[in-house]
Protein backbone atom coordinates (compact mmCIF):
# COMPACT_ATOMS: atom_id res chain seq x y z
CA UNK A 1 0.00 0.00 0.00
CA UNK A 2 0.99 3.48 -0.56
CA UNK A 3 2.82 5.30 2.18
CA UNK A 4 0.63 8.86 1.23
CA UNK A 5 -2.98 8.73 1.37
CA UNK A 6 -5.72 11.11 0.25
CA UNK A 7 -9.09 11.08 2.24
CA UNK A 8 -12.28 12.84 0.30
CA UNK A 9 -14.97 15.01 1.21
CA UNK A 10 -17.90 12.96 2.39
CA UNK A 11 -20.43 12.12 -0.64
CA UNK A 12 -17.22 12.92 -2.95
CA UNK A 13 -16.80 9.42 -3.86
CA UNK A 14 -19.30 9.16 -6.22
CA UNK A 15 -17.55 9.72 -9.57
CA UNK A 16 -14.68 7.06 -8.09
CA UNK A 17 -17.18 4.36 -7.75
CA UNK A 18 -18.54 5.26 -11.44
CA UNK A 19 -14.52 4.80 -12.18
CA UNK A 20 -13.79 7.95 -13.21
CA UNK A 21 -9.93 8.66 -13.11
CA UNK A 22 -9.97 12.13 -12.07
CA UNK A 23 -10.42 13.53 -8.45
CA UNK A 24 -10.15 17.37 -8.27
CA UNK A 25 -8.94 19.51 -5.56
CA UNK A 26 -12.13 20.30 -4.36
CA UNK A 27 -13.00 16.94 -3.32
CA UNK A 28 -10.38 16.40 -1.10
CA UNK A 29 -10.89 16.90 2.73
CA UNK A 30 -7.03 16.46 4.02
CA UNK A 31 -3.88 14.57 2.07
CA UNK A 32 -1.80 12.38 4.95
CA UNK A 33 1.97 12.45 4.01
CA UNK A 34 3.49 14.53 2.12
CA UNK A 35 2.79 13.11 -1.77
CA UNK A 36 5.72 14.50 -3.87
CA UNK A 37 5.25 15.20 -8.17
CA UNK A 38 3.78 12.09 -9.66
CA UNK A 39 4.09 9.79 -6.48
CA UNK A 40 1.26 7.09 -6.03
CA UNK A 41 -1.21 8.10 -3.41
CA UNK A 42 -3.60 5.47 -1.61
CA UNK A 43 -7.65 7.39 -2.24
CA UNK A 44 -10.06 6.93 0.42
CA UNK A 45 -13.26 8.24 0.92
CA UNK A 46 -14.37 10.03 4.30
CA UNK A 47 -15.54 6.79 6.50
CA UNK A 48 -11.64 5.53 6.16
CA UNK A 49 -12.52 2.78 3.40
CA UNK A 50 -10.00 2.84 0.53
CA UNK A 51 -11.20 3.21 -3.06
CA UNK A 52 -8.17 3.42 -4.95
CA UNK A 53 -4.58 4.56 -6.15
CA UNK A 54 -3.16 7.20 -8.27
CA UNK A 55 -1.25 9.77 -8.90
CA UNK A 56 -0.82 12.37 -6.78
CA UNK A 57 -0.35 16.28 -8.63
CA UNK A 58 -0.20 19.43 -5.70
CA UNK A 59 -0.07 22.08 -8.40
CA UNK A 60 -3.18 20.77 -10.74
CA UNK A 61 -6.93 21.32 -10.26
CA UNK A 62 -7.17 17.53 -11.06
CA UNK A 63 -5.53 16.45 -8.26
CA UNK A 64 -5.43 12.71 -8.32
CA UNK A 65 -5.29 10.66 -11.58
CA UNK A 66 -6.42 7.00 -10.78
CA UNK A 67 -3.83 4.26 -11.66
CA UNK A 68 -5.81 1.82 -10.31
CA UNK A 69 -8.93 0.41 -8.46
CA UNK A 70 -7.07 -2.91 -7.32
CA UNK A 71 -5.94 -2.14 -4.03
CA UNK A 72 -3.51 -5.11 -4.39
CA UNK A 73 -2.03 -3.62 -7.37
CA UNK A 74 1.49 -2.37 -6.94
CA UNK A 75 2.07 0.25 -9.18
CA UNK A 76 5.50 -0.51 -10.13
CA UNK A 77 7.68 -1.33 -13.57
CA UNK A 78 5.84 -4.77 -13.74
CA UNK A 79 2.30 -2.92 -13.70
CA UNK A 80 3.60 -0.30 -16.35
CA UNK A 81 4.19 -3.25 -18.34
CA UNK A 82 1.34 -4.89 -18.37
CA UNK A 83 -1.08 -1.78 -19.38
CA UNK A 84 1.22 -0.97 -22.10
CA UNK A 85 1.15 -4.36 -23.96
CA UNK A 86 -2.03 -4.39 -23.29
CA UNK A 87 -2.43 -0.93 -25.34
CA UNK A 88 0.18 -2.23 -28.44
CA UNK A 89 -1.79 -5.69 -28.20
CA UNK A 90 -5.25 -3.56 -28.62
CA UNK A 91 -4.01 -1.41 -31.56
CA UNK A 92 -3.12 -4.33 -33.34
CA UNK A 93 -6.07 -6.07 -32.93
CA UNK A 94 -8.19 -3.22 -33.90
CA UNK A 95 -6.18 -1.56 -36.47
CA UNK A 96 -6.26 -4.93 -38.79
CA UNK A 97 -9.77 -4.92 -38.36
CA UNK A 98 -10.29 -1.64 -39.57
CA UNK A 99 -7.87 -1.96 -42.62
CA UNK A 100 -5.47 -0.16 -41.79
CA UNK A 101 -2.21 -2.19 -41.51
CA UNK A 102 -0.39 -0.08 -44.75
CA UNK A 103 -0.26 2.62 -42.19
CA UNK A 104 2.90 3.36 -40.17
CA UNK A 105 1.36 6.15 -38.01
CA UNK A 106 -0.80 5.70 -35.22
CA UNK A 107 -1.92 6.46 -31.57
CA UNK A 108 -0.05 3.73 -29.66
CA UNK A 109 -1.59 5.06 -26.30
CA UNK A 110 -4.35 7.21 -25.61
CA UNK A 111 -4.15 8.26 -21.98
CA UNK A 112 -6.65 7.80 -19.49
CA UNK A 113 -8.57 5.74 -22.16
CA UNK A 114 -5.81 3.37 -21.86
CA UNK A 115 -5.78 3.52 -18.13
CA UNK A 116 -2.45 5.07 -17.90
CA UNK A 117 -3.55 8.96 -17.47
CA UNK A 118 -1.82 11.74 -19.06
CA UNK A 119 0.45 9.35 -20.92
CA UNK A 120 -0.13 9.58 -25.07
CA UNK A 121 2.42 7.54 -26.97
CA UNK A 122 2.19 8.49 -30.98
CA UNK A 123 4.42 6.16 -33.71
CA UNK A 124 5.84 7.47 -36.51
CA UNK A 125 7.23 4.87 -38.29
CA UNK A 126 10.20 2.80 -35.90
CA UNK A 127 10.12 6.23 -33.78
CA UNK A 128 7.81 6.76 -30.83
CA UNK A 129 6.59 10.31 -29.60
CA UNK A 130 6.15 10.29 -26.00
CA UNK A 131 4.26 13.22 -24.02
CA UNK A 132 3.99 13.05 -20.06
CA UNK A 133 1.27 15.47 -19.58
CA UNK A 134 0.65 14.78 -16.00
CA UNK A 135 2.46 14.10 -13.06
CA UNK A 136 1.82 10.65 -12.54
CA UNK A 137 3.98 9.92 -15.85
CA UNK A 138 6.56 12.51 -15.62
CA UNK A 139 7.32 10.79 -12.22
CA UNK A 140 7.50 7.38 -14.66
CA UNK A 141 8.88 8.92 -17.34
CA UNK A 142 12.46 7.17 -17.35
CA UNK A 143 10.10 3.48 -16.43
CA UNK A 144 8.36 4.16 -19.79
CA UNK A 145 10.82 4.72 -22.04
CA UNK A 146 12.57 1.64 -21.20
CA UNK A 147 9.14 -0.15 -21.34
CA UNK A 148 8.46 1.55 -24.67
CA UNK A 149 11.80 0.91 -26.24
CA UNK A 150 11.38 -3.21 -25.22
CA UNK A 151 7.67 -3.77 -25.79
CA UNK A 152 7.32 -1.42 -28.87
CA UNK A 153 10.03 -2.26 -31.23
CA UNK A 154 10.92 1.16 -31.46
CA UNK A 155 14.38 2.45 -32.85
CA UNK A 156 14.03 5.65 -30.80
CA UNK A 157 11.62 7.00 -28.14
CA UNK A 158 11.65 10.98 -28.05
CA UNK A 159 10.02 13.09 -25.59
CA UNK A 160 7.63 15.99 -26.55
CA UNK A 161 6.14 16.93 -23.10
CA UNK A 162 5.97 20.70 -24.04
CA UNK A 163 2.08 20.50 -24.22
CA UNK A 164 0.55 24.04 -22.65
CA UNK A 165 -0.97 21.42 -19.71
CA UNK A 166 2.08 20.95 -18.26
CA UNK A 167 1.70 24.01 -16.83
CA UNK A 168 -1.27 23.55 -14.78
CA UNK A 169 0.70 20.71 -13.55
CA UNK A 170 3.39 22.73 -12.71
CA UNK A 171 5.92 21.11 -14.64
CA UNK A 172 8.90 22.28 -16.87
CA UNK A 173 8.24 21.69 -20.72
CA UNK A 174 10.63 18.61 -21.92
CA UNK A 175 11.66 17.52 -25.55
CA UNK A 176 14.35 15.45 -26.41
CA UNK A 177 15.64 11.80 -27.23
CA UNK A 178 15.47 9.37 -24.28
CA UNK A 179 16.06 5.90 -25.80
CA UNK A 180 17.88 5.18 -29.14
CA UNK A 181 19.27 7.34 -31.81
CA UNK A 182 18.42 11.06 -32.44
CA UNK A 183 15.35 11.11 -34.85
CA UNK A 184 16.37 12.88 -38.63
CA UNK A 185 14.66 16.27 -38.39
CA UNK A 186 11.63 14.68 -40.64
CA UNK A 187 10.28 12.06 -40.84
CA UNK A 188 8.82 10.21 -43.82
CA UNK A 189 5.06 8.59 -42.68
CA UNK A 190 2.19 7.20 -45.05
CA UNK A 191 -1.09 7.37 -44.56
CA UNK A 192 -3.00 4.86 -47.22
CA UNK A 193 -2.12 6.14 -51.10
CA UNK A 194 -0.28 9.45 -49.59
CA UNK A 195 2.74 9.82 -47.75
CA UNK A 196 3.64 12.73 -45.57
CA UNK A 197 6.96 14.48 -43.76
CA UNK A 198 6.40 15.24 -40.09
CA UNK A 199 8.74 17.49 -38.06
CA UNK A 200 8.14 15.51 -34.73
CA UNK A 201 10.58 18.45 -32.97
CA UNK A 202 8.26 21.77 -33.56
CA UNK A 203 4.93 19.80 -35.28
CA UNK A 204 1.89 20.67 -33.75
CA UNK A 205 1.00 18.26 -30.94
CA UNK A 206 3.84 15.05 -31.48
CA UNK A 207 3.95 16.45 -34.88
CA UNK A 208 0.94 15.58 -36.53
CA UNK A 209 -2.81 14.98 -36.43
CA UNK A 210 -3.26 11.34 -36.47
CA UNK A 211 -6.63 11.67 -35.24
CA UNK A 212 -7.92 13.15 -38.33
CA UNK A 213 -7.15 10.27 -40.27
CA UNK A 214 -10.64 8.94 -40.94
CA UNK A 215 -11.71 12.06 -41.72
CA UNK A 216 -9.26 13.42 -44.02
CA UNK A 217 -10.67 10.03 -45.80
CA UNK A 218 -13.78 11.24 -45.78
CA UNK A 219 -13.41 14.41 -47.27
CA UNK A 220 -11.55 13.18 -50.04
CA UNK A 221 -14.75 11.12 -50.71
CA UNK A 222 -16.07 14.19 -51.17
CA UNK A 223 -14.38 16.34 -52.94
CA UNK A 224 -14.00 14.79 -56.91
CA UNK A 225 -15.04 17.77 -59.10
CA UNK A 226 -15.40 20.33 -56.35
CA UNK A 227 -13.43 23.95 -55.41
CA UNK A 228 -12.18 23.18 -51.70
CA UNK A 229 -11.18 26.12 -49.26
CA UNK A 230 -8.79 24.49 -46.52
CA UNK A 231 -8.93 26.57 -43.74
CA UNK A 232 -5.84 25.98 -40.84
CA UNK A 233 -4.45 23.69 -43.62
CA UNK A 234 -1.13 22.75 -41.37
CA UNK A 235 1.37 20.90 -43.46
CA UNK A 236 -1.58 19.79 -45.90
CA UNK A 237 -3.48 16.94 -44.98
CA UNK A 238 -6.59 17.76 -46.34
CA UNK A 239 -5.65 19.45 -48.80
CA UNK A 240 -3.36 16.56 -50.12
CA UNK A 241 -6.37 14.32 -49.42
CA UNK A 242 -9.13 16.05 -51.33
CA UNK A 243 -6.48 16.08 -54.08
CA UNK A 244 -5.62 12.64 -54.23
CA UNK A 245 -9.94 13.00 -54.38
CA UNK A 246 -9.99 14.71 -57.43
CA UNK A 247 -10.81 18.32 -56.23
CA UNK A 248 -10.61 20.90 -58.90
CA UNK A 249 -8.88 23.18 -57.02
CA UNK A 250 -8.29 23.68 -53.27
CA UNK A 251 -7.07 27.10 -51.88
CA UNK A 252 -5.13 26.27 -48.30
CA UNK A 253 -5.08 28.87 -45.90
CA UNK A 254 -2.50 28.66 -42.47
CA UNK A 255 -0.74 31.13 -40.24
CA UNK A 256 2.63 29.13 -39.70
CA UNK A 257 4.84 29.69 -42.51
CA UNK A 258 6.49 27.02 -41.82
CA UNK A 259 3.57 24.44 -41.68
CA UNK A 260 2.82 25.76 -45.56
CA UNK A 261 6.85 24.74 -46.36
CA UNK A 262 6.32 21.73 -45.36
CA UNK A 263 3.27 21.30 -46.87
CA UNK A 264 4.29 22.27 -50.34
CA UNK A 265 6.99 19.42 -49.77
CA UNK A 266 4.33 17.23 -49.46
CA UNK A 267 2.38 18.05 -52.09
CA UNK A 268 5.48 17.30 -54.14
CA UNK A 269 6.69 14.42 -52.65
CA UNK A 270 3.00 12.39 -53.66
CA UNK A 271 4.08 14.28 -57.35
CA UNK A 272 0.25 16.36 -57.06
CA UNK A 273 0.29 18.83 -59.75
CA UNK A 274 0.72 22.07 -57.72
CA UNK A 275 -1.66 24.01 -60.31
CA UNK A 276 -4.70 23.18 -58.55
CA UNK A 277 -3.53 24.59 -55.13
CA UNK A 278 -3.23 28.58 -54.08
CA UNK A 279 -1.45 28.71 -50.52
CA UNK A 280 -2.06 31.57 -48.71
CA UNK A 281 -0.36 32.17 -44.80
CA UNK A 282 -1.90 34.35 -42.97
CA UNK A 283 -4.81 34.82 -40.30
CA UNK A 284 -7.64 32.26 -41.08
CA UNK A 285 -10.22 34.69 -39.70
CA UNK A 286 -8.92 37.90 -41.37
CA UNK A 287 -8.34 35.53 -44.62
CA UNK A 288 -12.09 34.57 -44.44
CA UNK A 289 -13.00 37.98 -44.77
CA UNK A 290 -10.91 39.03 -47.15
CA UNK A 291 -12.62 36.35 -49.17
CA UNK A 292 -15.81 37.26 -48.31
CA UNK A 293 -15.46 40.90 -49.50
CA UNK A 294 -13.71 39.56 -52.44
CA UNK A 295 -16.96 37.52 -53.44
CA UNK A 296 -15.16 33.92 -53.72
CA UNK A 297 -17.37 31.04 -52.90
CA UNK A 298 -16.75 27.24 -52.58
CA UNK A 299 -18.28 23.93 -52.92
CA UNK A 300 -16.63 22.61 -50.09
CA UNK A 301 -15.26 24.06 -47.05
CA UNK A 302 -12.86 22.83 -43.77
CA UNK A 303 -12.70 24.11 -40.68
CA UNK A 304 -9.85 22.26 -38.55
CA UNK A 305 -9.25 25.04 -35.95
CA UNK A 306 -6.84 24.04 -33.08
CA UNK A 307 -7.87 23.97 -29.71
CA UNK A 308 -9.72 27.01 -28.72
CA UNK A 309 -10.52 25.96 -25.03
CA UNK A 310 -8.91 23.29 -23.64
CA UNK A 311 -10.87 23.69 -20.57
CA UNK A 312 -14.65 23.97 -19.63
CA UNK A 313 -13.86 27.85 -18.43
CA UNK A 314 -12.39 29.02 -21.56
CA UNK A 315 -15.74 27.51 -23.65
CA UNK A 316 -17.19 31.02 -23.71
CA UNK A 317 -14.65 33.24 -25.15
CA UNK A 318 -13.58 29.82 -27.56
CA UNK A 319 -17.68 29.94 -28.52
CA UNK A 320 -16.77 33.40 -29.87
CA UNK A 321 -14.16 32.04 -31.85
CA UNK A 322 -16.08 28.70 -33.67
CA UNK A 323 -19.12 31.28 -34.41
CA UNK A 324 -16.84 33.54 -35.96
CA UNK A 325 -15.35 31.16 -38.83
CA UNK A 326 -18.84 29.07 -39.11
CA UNK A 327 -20.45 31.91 -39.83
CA UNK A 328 -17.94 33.29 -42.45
CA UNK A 329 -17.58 29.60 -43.78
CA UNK A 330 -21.31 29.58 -44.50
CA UNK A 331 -21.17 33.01 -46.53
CA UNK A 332 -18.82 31.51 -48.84
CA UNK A 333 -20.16 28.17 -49.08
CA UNK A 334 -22.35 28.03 -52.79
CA UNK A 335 -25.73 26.04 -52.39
CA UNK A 336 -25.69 22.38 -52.56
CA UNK A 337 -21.75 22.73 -50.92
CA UNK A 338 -20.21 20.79 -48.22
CA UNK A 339 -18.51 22.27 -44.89
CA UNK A 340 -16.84 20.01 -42.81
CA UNK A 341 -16.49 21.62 -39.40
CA UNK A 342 -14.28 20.51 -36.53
CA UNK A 343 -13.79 21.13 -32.58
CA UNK A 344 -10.97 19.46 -30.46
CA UNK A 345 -11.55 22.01 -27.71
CA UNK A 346 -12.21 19.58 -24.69
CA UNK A 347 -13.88 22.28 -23.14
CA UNK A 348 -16.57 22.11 -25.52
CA UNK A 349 -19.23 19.80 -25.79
CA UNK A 350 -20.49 17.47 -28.86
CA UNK A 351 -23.57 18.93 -27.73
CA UNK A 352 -22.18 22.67 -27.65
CA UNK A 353 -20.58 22.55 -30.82
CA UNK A 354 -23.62 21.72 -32.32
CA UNK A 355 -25.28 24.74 -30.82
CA UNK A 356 -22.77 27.22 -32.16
CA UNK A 357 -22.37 25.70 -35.73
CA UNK A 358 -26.05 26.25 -35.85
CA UNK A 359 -26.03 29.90 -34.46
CA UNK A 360 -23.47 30.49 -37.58
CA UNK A 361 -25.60 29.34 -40.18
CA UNK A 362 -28.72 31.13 -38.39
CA UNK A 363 -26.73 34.07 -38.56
CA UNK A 364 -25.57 33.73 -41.95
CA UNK A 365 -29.19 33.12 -42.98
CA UNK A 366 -28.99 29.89 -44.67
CA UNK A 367 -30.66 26.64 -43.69
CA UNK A 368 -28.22 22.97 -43.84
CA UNK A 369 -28.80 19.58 -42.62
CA UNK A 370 -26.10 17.31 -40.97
CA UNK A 371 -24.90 15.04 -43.16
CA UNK A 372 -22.76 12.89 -41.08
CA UNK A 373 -20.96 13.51 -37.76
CA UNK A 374 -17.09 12.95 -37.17
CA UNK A 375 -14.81 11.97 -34.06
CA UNK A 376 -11.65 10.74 -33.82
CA UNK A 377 -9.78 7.57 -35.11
CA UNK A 378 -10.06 3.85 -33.97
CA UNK A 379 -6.72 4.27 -32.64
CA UNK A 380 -7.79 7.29 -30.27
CA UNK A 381 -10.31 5.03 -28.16
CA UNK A 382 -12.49 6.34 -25.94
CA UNK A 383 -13.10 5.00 -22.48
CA UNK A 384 -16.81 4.69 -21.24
CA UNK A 385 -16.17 5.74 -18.16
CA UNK A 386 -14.11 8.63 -19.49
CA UNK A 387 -16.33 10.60 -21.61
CA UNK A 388 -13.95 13.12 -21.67
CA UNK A 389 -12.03 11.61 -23.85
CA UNK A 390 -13.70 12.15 -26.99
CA UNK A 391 -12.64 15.59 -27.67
CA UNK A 392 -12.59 15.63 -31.00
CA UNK A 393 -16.28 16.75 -32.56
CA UNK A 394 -17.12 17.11 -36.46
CA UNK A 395 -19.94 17.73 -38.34
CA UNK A 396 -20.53 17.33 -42.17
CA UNK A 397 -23.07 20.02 -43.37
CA UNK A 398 -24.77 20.65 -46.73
CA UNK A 399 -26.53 24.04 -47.45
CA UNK A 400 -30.07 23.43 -48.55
């Protein structure tokens, strides 16, 4: 048993018994010991009967992440172990059903839905992308490498715990090689017919967004014949994919001008005749009304903002922000078009999103029908008794 223990609130317990992995601060009546960064905590509610263990974080609002409801469990290398196979054994087993086995990038672990909170675990090839976004891993951190290096068959495990979250865990921001050989600067990935460069040092997130995979599918499904505006078009993967589709043209609009290098390089390296693409870096929302004035209008539209409120309390002033480009989207959308819309705020609701995409179009004065909603890959799993964990939200929408 753990030396530290945490004893809850009375009538606090409730979410632990529905096996949710988070306990905040407020729930917490006093913490016994003195629970360093990451160290594993014994959780008790307020009679003295233990519930669980996890990890204990004194700077973070969620203040205990649940490793475990065996209280027999010790959470040491062997237990590490275990849950990670367990995660490789699951993608492999789920990935081969779904087809996808040509593909050399994917989620190898996916947090809390996993049951190994704040751990994500991306490969890229024979390289893994490890973020500790929590204490309860950082504490790990040298336990998982090793574990990742054995059980993985990686060539190199590099760190990329420089997420924004860290903070509110009160930890410094770490990137760097732990296990194998430094990583080229790029790295060469495919993704079905296409193949892609990620920079895994300064990419957004481990470097790129594996958890649009499906969806980057299905927009290429529908984009054959139709004039596509890409709007935070990264290094181009939907705009390579509505290509590959047979869009007529597809004008790609991001702020990094480095993301739109790199993109370019794509486009070339899956020989796409550049002809049919106008990049343009700047300011998606100032771009959006600079086309708006301008007149332009599209048959199909994205919208694959990046995280506007990762937290409940920024879901008001992010609201702003997804109402703003909806409702510009759905001024240059022509009848008949398509606008694929996207959310991976966690702070905002499937239910919310909804609500704001169809503020927009009320707005914007035009009437559309869902088509088809989106989420995230197979290999981005979401635990039921983590709901929280599907944080990515899509919507395809056709003006009547």
């Amino acid at each position: 048993m753990p030396k530290n223990e945490v004893i809850l609130k009375p009538g606090r317990e409730k979410s632990l018994l529905r096996r949710h992995p988070w306990i905040f601060s407020g729930a917490i009546d006093r913490v016994i010991g003195e629970p360093g960064y990451g160290e594993t905590v014994l959780v008790l509610d307020s009679q003295g009967i233990p519930l669980a263990q996890g990890a204990y974080s004194p700077r973070s609002n969620i203040r205990v992440r649940i490793w475990s409801w065996d209280l027999e469990q010790v959470i040491d290398k062997a237990f590490f172990r275990e849950r990670i196979a367990n995660a490789i054994l699951e993608r492999q087993v789920v990935l081969e059903a779904v087809g996808m086995e040509g593909n050399d990038a994917y989620r190898l672990v996916h947090a809390e839905s996993d049951r190994l909170p704040g751990l994500v675990v991306d490969r890229y090839g024979n390289t893994l992308v490890m973020q500790c976004l929590s204490a309860g891993p950082d504490y790990w951190r040298e336990t998982l490498a090793d574990l990742l290096e054995e059980l993985a068959d990686a060539q190199c495990v590099f760190e990329r715990s420089d997420a924004d979250v860290r903070e509110l865990e009160g930890l410094p921001p770490r990137v760097g090689t732990l296990r194998g050989a430094e990583p080229a600067s790029r790295l060469l990935i495919h993704e079905g017919h296409l193949s892609f460069w990620v920079d895994i040092y300064h990419g957004h997130k481990t470097g790129f967004y594996l958890d649009q995979r499906f969806n980057r599918s299905r927009v290429a499904q529908l984009a054959m014949g139709r004039e596509m505006l890409d709007c935070f078009a990264y290094t181009g993967g939907f705009t390579l994919s509505a290509l590959a589709g047979g869009a007529k043209s597809v004008t790609a609009v991001e702020a990094s001008s480095d993301a739109l290098a790199l993109a370019r390089e794509n486009l070339a390296l899956n020989q796409l005749l550049d002809d049919r693409v106008e990049w343009v870096e700047g300011d998606v929302f100032q771009a959006l009304r600079k086309l708006r004035d301008r007149g332009k209008t599209y048959d199909l539209i994205v919208l694959d903002p990046p995280k506007f409120a990762p937290t409940a309390a920024q879901a008001e002033r992010a609201s702003r922000g997804y109402k703003d480009i909806n409702l510009l989207a759905f001024k240059l959308l022509r009848p008949g078009g398509f606008l694929a819309t996207f959310s991976c705020s966690g702070g905002i609701s499937e239910e919310l999103f909804q609500k704001i995409v169809f503020g927009a179009a009320l707005d914007a004065n035009v009437e559309a029908q869902i088509v088809e909603r989106l989420h995230q890959g197979f290999d981005h799993p979401v635990a039921l008794n983590f709901p929280e964990g599907a944080y990515l939200k899509g919507l395809i929408l056709r003006i009547l």
